[in-house]
N, C-alpha and C. Protein backbone atom coordinates (compact mmCIF):
# COMPACT_ATOMS: atom_id res chain seq x y z
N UNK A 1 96.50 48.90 106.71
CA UNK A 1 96.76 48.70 108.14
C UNK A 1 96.03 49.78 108.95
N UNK A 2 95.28 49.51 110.06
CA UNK A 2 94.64 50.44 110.49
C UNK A 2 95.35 51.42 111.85
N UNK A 3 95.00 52.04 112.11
CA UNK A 3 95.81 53.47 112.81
C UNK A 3 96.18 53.03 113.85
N UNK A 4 95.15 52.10 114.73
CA UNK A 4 95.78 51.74 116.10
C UNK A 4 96.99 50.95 115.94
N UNK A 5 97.17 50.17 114.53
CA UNK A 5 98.33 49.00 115.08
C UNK A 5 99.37 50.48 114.49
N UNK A 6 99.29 50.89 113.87
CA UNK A 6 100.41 51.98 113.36
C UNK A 6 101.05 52.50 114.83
N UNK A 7 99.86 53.21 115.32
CA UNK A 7 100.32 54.09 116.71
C UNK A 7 100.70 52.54 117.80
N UNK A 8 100.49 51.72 118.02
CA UNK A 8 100.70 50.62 118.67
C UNK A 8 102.36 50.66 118.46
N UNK A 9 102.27 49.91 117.25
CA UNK A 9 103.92 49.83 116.71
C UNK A 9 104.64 50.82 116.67
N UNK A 10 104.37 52.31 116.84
CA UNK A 10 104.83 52.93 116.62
C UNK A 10 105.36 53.55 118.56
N UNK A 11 104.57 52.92 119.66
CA UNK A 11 104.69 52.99 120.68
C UNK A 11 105.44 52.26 121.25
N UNK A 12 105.45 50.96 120.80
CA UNK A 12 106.69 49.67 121.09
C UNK A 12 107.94 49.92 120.94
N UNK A 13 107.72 50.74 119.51
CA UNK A 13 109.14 51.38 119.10
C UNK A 13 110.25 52.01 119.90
N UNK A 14 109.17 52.62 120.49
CA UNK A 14 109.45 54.18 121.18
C UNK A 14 110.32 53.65 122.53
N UNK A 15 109.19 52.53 123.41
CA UNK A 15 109.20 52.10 124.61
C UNK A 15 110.57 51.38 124.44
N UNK A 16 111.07 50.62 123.04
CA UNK A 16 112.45 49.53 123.32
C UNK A 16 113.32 50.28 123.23
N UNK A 17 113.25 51.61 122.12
CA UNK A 17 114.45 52.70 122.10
C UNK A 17 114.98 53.16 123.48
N UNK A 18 113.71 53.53 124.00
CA UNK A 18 113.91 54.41 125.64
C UNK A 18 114.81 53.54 126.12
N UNK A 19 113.97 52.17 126.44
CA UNK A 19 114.89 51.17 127.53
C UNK A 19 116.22 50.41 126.82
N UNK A 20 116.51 50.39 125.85
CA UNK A 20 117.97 50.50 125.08
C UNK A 20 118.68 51.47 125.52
N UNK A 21 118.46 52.77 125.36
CA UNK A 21 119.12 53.92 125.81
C UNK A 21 119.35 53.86 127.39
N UNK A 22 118.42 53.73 128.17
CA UNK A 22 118.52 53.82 129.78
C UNK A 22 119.82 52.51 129.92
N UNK A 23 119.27 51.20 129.10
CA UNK A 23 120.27 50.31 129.76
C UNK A 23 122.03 51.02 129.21
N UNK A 24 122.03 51.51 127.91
CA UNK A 24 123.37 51.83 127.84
C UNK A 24 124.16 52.52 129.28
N UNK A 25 123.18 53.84 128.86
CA UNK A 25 123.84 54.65 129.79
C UNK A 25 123.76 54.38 131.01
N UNK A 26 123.07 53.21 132.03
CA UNK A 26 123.37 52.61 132.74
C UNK A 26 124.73 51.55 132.94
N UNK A 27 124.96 51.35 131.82
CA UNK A 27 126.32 50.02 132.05
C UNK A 27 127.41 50.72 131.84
N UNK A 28 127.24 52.45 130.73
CA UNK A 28 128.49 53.68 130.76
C UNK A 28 128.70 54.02 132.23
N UNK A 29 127.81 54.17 132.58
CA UNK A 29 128.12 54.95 134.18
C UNK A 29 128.80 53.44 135.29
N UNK A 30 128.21 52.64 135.06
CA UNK A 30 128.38 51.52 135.81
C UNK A 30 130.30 50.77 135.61
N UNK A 31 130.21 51.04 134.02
CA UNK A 31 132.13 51.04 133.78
C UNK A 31 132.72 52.25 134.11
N UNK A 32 132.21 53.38 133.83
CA UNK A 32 133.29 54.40 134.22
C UNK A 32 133.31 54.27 136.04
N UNK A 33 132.82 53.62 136.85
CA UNK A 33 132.51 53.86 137.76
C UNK A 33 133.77 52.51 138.70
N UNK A 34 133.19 51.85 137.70
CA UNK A 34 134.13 50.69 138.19
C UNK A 34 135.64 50.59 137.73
N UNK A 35 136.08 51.38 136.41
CA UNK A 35 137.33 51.74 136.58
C UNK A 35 137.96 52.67 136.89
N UNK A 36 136.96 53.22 137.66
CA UNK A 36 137.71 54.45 138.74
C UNK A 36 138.65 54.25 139.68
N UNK A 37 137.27 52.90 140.03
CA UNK A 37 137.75 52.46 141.30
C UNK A 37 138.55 51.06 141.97
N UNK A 38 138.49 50.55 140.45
CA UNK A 38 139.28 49.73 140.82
C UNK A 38 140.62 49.62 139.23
């Protein structure tokens, strides 16, 4: 397999982890927020 698809795949990786993580801790803040307040 040659290096670009390695670093490719290995960038996709990276990019779905990030936006997995952002959406969590977006919908944590978004419940603690909403059973604050209601």
């Amino acid at each position: 397999m040659p290096t670009w698809i390695k670093f490719l795949f290995y960038l996709t990786v990276r990019i779905v982890i990030t936006i997995a993580l952002l959406a969590l801790i977006a919908f944590l803040l978004w419940w603690l927020l909403y059973s604050l307040f209601y």
